[in-house]
C-alpha atoms as a PDB file:
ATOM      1  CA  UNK A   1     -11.702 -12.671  13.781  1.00  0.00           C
ATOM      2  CA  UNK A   2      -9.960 -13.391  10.676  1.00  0.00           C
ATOM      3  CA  UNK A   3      -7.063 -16.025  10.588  1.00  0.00           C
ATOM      4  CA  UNK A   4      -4.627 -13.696   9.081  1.00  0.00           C
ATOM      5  CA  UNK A   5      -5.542 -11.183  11.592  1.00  0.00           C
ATOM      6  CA  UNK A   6      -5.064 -13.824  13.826  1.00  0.00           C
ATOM      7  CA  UNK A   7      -1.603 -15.016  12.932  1.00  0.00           C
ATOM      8  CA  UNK A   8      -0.371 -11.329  13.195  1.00  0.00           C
ATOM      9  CA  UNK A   9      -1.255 -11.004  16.464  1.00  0.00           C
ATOM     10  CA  UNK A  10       0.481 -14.440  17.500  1.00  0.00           C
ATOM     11  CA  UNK A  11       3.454 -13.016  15.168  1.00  0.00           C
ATOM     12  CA  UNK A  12       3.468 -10.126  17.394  1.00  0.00           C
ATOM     13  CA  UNK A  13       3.172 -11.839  20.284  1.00  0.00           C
ATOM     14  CA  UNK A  14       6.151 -14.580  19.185  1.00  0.00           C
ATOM     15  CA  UNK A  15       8.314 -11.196  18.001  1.00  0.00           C
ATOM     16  CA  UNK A  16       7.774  -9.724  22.132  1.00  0.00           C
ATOM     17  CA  UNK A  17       8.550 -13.255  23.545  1.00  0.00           C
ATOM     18  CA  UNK A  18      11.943 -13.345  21.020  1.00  0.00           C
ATOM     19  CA  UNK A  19      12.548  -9.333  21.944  1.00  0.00           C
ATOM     20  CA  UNK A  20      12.775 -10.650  25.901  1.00  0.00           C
ATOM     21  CA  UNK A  21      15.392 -13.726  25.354  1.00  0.00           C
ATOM     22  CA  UNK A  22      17.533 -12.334  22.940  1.00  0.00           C
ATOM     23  CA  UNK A  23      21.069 -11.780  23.351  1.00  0.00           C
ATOM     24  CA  UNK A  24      22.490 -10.578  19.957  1.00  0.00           C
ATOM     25  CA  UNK A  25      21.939  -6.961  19.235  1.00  0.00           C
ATOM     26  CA  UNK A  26      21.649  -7.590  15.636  1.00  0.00           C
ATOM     27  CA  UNK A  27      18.370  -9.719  16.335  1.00  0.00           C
ATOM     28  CA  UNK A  28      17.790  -7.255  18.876  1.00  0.00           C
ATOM     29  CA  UNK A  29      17.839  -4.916  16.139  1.00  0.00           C
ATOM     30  CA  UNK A  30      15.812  -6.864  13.377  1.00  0.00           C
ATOM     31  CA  UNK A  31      12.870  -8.218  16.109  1.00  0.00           C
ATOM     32  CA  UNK A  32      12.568  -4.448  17.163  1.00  0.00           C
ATOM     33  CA  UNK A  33      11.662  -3.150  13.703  1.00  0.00           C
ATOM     34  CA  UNK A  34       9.687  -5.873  12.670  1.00  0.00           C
ATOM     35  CA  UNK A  35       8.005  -5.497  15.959  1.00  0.00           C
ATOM     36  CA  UNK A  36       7.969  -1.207  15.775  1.00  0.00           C
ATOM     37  CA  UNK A  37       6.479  -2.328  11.834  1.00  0.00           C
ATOM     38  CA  UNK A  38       3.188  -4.753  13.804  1.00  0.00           C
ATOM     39  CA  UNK A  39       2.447  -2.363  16.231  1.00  0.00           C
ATOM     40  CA  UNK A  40       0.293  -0.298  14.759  1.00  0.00           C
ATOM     41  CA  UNK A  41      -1.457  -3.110  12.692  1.00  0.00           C
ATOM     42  CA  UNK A  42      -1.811  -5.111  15.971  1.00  0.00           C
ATOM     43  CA  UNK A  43      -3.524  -1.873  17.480  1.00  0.00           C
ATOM     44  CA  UNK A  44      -5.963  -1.323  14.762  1.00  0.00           C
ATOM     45  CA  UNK A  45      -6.368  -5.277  14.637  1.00  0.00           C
ATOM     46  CA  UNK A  46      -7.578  -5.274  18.551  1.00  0.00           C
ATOM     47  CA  UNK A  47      -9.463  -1.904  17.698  1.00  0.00           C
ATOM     48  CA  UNK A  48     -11.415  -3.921  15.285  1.00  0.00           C
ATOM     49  CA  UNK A  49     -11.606  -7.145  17.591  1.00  0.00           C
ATOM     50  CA  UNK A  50     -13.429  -4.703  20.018  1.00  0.00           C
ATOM     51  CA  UNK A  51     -15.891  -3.271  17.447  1.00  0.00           C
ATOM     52  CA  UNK A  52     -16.947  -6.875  16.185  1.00  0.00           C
ATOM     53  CA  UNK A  53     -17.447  -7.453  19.667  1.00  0.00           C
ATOM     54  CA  UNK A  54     -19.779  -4.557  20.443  1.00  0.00           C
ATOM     55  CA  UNK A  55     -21.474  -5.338  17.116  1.00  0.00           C
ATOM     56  CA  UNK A  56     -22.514  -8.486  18.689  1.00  0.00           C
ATOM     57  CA  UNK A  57     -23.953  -7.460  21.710  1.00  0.00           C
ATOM     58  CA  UNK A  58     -26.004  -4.699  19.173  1.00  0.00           C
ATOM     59  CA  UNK A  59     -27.517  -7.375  17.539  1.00  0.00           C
ATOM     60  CA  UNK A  60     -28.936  -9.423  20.691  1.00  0.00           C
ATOM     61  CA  UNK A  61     -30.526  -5.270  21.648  1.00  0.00           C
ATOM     62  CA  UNK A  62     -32.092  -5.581  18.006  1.00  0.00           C
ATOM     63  CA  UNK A  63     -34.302  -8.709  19.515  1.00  0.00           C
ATOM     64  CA  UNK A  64     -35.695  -6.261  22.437  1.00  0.00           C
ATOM     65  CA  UNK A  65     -39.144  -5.679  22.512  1.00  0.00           C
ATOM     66  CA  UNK A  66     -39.023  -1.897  23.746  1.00  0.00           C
ATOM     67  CA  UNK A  67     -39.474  -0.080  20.050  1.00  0.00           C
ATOM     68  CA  UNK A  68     -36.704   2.486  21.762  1.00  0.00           C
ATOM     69  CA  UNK A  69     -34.218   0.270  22.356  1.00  0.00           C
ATOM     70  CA  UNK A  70     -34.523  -1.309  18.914  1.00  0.00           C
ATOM     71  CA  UNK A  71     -34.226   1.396  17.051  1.00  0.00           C
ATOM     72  CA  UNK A  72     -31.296   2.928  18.909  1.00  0.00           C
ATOM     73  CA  UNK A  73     -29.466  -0.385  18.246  1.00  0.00           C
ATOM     74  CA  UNK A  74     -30.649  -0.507  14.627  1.00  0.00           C
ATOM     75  CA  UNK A  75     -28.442   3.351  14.334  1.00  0.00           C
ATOM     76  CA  UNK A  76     -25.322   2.121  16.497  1.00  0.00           C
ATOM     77  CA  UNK A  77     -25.319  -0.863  14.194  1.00  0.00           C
ATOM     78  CA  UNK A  78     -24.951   0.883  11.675  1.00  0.00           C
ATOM     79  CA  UNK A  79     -22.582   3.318  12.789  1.00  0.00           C
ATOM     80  CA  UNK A  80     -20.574   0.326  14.051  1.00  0.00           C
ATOM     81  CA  UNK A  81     -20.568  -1.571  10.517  1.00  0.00           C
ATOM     82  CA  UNK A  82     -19.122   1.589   8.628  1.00  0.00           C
ATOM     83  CA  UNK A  83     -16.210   1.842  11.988  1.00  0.00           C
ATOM     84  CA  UNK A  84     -15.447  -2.065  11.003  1.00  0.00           C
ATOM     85  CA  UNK A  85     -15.270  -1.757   7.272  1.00  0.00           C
ATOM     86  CA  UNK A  86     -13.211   1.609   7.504  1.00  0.00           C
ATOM     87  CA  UNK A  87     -11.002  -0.093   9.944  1.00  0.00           C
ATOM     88  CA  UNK A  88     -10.612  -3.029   7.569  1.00  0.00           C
ATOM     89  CA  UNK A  89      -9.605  -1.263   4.784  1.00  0.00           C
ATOM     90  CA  UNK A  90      -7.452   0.616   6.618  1.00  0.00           C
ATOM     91  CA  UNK A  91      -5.671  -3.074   8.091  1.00  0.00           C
ATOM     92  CA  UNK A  92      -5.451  -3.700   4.584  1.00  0.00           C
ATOM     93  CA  UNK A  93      -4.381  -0.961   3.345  1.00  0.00           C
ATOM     94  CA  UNK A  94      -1.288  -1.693   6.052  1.00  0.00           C
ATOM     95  CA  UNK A  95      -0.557  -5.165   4.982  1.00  0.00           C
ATOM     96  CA  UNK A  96       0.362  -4.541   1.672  1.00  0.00           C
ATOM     97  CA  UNK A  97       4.168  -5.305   1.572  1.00  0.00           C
ATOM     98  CA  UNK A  98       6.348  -2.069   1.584  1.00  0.00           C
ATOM     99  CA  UNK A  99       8.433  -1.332  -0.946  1.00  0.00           C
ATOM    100  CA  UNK A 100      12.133  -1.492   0.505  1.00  0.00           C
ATOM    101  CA  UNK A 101      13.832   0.614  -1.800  1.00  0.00           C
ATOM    102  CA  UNK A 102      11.142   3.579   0.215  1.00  0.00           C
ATOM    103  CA  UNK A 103      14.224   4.230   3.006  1.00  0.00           C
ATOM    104  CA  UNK A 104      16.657   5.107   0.303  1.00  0.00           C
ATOM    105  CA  UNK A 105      17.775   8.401  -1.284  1.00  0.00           C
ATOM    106  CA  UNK A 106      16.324   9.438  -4.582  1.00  0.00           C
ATOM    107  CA  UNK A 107      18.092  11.147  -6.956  1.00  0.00           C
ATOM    108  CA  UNK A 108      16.174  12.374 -10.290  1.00  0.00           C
ATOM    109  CA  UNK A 109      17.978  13.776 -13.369  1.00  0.00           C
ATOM    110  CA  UNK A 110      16.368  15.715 -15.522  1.00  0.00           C
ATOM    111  CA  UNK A 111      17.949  16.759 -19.040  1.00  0.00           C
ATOM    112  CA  UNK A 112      16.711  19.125 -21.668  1.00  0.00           C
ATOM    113  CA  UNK A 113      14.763  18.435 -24.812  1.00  0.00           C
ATOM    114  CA  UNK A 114      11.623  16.209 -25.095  1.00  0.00           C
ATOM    115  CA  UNK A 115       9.811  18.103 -22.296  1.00  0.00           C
ATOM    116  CA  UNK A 116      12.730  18.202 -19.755  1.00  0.00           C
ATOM    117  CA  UNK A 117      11.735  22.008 -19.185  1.00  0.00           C
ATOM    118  CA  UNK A 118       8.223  21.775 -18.208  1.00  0.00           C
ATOM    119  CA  UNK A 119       8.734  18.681 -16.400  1.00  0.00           C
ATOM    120  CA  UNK A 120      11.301  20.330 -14.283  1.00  0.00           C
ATOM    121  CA  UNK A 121       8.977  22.916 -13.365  1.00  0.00           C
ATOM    122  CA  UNK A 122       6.632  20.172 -12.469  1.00  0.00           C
ATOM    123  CA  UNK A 123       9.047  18.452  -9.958  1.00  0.00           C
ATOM    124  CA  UNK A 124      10.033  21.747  -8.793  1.00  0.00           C
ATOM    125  CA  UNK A 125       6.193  22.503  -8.093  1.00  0.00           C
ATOM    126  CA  UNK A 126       5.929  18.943  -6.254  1.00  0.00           C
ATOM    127  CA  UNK A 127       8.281  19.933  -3.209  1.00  0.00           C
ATOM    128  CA  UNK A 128       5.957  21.828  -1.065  1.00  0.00           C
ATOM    129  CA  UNK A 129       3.431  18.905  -1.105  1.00  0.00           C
ATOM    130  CA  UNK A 130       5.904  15.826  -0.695  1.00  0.00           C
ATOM    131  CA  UNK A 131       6.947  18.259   3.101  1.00  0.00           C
ATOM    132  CA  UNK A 132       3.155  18.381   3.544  1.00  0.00           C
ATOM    133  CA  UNK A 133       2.813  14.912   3.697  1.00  0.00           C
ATOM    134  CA  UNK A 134       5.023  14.600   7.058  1.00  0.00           C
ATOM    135  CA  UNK A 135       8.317  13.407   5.111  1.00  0.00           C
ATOM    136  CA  UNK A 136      11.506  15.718   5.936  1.00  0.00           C
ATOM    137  CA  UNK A 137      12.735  16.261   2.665  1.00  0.00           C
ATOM    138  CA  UNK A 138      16.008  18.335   1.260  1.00  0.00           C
ATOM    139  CA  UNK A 139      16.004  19.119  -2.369  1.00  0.00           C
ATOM    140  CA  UNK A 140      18.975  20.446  -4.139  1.00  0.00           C
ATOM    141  CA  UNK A 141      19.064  21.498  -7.155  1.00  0.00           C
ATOM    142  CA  UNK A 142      22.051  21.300  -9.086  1.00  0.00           C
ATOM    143  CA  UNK A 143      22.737  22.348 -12.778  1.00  0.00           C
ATOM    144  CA  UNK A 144      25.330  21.134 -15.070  1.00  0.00           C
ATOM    145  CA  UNK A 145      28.002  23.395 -17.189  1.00  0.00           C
ATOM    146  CA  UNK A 146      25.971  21.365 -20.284  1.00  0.00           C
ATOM    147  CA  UNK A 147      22.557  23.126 -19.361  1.00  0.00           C
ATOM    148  CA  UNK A 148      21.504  19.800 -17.913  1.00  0.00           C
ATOM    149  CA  UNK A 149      19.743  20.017 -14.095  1.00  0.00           C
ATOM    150  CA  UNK A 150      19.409  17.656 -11.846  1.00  0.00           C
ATOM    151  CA  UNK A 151      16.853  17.903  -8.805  1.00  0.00           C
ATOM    152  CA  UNK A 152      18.442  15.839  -6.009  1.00  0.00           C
ATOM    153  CA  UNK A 153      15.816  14.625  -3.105  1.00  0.00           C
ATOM    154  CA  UNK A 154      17.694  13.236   0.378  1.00  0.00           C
ATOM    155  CA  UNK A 155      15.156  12.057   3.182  1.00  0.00           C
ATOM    156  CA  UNK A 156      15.639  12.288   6.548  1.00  0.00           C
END
């Protein structure tokens, strides 16, 4: 396993042992996100552990002499390797640092002239598929006395 795999999972395992002892709820508060946050990076993490592990044990069938045996361990290899590098990516793909301005409300103006029109239409256009990706949205839109509008986005 990978030693910054490796130091997440002693992270998480540090966060649960700080989670039992603590008294304040304000580090009660902080441990539990950052620990809510691991969780599912920890889980894919382990996932992977156990694939590299069953990788392993497909290599010593590859030195089999039954042809059979071989060649059935040659495809689960193989179907194994793409699991690990999928799951990789995916670990990876989790790591990357979120952005923490993500839990805040956005609030786009957009005024006429220089395109202001069609890119309204655009945004407008956008709401169905920012709801389709799982994110309760509420869009208002909200137009000025000056002909200016404004499309105002609020998460939830």
């Amino acid at each position: 396993m990978d030693k910054k795999y490796q130091s997440i999972l002693d992270e998480y395992s540090d966060i649960q042992n700080r989670l039992s002892k603590a008294q304040n709820p304000q580090e009660l508060k902080d441990l539990g996100k950052k620990q809510s946050e691991l969780a599912l990076i920890v889980e894919k993490i382990r996932g992977l552990d156990k694939l590299e592990k069953e990788l392993a044990e497909n290599v010593k069938l590859l030195e089999e002499k039954d042809e059979d045996i071989r060649r059935a361990a040659a495809e689960e290899a193989e179907i194994l390797k793409s699991k690990i590098s999928g799951l990789k990516a995916s670990i990876d793909q989790d790591l990357i640092p979120k952005d923490p301005l993500d839990d805040r409300y956005a609030i786009m103006e957009i005024r006429a002239g220089a395109g202001g029109r069609a890119f309204w239409r655009g945004a407008v256009s956008h709401v169905p598929k920012i709801l389709r990706r799982g994110r309760l949205a509420r869009f208002r839109a909200v137009f000025k006395p000056d002909g200016h509008r404004r499309l105002q986005r609020n998460y939830f």
